[in-house]
C-alpha atoms as a PDB file:
ATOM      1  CA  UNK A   1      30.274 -14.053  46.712  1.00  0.00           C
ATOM      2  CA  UNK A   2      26.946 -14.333  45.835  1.00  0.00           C
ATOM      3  CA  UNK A   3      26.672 -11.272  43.403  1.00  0.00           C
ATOM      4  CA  UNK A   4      29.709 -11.722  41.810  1.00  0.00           C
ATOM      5  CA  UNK A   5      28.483 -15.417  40.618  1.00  0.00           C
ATOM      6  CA  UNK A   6      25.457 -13.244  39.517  1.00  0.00           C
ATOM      7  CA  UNK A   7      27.443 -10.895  37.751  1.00  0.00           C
ATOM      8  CA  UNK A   8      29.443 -13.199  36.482  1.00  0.00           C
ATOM      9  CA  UNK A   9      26.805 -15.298  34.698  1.00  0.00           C
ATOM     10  CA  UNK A  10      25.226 -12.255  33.738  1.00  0.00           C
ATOM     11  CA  UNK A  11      28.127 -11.650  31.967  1.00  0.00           C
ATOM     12  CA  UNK A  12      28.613 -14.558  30.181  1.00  0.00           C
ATOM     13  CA  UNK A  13      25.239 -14.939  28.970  1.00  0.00           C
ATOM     14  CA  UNK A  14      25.359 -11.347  27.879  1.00  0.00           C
ATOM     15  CA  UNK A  15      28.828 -12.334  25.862  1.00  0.00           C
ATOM     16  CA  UNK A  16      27.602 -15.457  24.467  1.00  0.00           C
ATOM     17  CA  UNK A  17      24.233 -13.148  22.908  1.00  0.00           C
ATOM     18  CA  UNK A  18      26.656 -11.203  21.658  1.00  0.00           C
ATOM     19  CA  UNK A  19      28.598 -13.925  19.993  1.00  0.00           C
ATOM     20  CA  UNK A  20      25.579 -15.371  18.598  1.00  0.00           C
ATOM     21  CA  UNK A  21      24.200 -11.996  17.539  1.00  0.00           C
ATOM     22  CA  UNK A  22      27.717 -11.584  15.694  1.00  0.00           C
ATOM     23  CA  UNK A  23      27.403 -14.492  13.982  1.00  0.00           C
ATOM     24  CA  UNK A  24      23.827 -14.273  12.826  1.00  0.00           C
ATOM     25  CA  UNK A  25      23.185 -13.543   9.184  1.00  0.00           C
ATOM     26  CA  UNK A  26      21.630  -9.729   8.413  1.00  0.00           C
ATOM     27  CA  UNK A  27      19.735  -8.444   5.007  1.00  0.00           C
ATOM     28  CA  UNK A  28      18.367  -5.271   4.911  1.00  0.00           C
ATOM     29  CA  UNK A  29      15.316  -4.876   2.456  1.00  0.00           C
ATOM     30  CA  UNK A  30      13.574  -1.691   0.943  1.00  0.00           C
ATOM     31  CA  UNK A  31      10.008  -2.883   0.824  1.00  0.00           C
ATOM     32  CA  UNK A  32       8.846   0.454  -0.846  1.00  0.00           C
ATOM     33  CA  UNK A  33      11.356  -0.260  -4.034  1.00  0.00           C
ATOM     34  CA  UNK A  34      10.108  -3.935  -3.910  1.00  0.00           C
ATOM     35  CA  UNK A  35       6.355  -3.030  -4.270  1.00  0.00           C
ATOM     36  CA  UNK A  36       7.433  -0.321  -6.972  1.00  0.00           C
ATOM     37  CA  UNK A  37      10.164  -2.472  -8.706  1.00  0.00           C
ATOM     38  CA  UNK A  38       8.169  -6.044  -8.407  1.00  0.00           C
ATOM     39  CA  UNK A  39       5.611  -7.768 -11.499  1.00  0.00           C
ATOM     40  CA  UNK A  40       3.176  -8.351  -8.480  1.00  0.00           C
ATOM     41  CA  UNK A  41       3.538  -4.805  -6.726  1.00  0.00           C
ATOM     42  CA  UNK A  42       3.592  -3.147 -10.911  1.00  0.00           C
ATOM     43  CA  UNK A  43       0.166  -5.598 -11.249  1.00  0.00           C
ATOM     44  CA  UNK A  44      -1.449  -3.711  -7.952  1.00  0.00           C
ATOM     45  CA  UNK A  45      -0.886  -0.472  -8.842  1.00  0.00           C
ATOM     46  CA  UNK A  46      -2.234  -1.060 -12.733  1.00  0.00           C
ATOM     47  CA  UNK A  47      -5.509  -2.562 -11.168  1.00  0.00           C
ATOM     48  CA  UNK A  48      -5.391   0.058  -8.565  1.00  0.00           C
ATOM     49  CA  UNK A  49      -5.169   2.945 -10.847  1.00  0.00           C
ATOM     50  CA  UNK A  50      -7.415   1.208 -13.830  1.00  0.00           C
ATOM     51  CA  UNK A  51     -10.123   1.381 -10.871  1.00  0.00           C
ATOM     52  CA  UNK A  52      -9.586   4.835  -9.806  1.00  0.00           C
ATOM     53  CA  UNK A  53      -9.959   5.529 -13.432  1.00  0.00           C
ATOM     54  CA  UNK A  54     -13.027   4.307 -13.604  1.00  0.00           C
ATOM     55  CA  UNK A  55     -14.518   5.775 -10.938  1.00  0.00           C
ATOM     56  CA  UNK A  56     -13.020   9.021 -12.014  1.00  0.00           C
ATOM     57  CA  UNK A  57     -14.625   9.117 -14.849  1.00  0.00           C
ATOM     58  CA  UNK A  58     -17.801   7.985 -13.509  1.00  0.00           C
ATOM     59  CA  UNK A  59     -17.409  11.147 -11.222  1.00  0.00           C
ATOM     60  CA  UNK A  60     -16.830  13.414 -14.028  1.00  0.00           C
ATOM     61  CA  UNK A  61     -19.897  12.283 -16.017  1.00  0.00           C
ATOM     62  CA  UNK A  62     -21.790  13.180 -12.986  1.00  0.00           C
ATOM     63  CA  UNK A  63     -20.341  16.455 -12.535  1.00  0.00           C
ATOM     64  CA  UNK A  64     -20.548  16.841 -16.444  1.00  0.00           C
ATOM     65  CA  UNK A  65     -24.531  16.009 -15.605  1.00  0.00           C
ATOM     66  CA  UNK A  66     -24.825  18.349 -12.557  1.00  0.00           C
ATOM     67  CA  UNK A  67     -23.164  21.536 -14.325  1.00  0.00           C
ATOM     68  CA  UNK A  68     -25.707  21.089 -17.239  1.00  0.00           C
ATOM     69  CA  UNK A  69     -28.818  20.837 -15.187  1.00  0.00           C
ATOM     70  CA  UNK A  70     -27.169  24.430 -13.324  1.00  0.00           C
ATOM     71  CA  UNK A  71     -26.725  25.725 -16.825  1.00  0.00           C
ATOM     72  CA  UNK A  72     -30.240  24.931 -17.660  1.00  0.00           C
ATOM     73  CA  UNK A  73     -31.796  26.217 -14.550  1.00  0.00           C
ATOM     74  CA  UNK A  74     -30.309  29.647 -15.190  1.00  0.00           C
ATOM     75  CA  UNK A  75     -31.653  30.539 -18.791  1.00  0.00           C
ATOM     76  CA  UNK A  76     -33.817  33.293 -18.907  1.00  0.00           C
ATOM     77  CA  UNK A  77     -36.330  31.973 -21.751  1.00  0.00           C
ATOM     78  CA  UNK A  78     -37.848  28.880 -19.191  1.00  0.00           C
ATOM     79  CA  UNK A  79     -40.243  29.424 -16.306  1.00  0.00           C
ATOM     80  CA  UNK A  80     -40.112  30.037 -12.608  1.00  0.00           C
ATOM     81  CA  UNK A  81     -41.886  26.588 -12.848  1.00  0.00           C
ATOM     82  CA  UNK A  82     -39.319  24.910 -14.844  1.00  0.00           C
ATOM     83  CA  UNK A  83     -36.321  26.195 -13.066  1.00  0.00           C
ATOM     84  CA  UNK A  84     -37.794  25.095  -9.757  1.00  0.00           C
ATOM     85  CA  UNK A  85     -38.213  21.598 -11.076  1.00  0.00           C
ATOM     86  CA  UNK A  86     -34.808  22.107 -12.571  1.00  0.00           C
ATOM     87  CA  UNK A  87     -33.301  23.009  -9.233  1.00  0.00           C
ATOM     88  CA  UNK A  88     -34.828  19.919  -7.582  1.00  0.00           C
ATOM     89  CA  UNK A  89     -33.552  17.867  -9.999  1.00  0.00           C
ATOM     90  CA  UNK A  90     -29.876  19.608  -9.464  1.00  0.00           C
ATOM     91  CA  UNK A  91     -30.021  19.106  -5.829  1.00  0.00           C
ATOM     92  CA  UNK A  92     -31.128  15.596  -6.006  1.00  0.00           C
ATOM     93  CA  UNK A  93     -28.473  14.469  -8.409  1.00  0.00           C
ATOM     94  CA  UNK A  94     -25.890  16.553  -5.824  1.00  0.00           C
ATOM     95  CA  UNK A  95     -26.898  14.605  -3.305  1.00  0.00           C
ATOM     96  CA  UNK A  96     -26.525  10.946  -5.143  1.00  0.00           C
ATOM     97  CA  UNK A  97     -22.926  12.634  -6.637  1.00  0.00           C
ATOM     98  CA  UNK A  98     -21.990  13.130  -2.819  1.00  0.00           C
ATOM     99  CA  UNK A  99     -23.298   9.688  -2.112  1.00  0.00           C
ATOM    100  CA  UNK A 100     -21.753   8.113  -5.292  1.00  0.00           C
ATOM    101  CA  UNK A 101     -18.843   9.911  -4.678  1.00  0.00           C
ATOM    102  CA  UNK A 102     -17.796   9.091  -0.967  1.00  0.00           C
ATOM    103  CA  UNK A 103     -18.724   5.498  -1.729  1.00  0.00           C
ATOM    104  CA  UNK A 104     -16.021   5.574  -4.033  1.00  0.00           C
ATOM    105  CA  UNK A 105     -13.392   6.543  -1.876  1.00  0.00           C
ATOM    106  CA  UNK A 106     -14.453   4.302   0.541  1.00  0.00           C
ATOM    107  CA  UNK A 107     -14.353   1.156  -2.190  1.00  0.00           C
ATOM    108  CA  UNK A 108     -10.790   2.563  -3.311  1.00  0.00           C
ATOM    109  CA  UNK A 109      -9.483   2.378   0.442  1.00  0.00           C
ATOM    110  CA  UNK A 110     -11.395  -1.146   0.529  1.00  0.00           C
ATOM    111  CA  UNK A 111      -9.359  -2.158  -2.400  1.00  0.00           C
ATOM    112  CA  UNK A 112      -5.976  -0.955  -1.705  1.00  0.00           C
ATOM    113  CA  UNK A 113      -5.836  -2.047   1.912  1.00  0.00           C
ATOM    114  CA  UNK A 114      -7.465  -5.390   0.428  1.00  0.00           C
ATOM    115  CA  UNK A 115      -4.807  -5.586  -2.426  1.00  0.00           C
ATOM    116  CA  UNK A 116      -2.025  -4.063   0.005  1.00  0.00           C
ATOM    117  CA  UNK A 117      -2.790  -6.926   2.030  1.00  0.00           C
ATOM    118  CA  UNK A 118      -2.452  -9.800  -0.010  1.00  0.00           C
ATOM    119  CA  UNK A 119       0.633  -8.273  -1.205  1.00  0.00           C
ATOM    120  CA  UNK A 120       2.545  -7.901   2.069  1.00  0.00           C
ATOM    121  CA  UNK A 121       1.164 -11.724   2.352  1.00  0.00           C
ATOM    122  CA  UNK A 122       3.007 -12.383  -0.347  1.00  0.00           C
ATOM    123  CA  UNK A 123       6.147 -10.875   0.384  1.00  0.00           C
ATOM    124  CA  UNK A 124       6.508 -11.971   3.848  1.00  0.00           C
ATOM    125  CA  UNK A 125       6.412 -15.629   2.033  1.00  0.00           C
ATOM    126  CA  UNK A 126       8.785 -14.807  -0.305  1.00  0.00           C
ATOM    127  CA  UNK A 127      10.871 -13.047   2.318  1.00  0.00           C
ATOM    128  CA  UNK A 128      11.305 -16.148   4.638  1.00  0.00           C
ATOM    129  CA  UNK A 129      11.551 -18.647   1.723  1.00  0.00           C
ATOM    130  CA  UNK A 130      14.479 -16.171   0.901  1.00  0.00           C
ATOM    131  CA  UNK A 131      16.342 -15.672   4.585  1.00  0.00           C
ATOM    132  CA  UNK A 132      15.988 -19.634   5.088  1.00  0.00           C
ATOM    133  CA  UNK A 133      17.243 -20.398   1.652  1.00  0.00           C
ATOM    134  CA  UNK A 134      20.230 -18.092   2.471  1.00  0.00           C
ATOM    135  CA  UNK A 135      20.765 -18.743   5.840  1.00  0.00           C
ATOM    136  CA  UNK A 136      19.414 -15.334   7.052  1.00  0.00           C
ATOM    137  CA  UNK A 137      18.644 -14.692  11.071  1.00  0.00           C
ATOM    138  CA  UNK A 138      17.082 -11.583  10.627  1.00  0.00           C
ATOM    139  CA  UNK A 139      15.505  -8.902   7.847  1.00  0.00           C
ATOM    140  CA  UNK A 140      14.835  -5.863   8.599  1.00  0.00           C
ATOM    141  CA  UNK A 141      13.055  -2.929   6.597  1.00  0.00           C
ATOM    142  CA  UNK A 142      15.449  -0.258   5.131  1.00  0.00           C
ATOM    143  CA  UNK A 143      13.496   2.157   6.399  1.00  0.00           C
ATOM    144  CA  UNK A 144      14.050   1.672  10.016  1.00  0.00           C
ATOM    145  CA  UNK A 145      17.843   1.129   9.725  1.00  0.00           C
ATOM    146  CA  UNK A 146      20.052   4.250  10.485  1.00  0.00           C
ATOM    147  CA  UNK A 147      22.809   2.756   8.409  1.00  0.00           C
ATOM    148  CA  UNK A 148      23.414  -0.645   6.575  1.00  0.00           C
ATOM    149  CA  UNK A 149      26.647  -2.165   4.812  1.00  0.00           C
ATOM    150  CA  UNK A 150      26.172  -2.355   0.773  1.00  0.00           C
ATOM    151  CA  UNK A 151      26.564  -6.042   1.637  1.00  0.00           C
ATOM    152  CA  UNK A 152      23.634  -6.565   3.670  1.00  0.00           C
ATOM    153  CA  UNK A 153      21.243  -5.479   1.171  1.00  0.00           C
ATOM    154  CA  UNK A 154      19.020  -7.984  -0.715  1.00  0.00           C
ATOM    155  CA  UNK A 155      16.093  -5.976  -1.740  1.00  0.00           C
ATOM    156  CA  UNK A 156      17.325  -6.577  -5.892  1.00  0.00           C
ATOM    157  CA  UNK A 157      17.071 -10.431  -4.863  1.00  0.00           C
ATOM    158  CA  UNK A 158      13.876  -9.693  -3.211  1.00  0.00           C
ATOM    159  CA  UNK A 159      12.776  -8.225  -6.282  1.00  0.00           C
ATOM    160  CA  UNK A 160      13.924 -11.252  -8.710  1.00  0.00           C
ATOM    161  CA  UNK A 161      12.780 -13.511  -5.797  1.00  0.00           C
ATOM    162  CA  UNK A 162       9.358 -11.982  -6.250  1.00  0.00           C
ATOM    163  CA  UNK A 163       8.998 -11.793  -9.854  1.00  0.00           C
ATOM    164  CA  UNK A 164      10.025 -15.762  -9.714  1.00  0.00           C
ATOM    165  CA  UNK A 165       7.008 -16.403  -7.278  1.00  0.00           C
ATOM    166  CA  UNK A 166       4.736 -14.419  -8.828  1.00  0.00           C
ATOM    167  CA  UNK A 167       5.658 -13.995 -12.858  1.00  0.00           C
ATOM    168  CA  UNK A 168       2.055 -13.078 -14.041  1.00  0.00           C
ATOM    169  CA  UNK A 169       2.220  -9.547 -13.965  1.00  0.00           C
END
């Protein structure tokens, strides 16, 4: 008697979950098209590329630098002297490029994680303001879902829910 007043309770918590999970409001949201799509996520990847840029091109000066001083080091008309001095020169500016240039990736992963961070902030704000405005139980990332109903998407409102929030772009 015992386990069937087990089973029986188990069963009718297990139906009532089911009736609440039934009833619970779903939206499904592609968080890749809202960072592409978005002013905010289109503001991260100008600054984001603006600074890669710039670094870039700082790289390229130095490489610019680093092929003359080869170039010079190899003419025939300048001394054993010279060219040694030359090729000190050339190794010592190889070795600040190699500095100069791994601190550079290092500052562009500092930034994008940084800027990747705030933004996720961001839309996990906008995302809740969103699902309790609507009603919503649950969101869940596009991504993960194996299928989803045209009618539980709300990345577009996302999207204009973002822009609203954050207009400067």
């Amino acid at each position: 008697m015992r386990k069937f007043t087990t089973l029986l309770a188990a069963a009718a918590f297990t139906l009532t979950g089911l009736s609440l999970f039934a009833q619970a409001k779903i939206a499904v949201v592609d968080t890749m098209r809202v960072a592409n799509d978005c002013k905010e996520g289109k503001k991260i990847q100008s600054v984001l590329k603006a600074f890669h840029d710039q670094k870039q091109s700082e790289i390229t000066a130095k490489e610019t630098a680093l092929k003359a001083l080869e170039e010079q080091a190899k003419d025939p008309k300048i001394s054993e002297e010279r060219k040694d001095e030359l090729r000190t020169q050339f190794n010592n500016k190889l070795y600040e490029y190699q500095a100069f240039a791994k601190a550079s990736q290092d500052e562009m992963e500092a930034k994008t994680q940084k800027l990747q961070g705030e933004f996720q902030e961001k839309l996990a704000r906008v995302i809740q303001s969103y699902a309790e405005a609507k009603g919503v139980s649950l969101v869940v990332e596009k991504g993960i879902c194996l299928y989803n109903a045209d009618t539980l998407e709300a990345t577009a409102d996302i999207v204009a829910a973002m822009n609203q929030a954050y207009p400067g772009a």
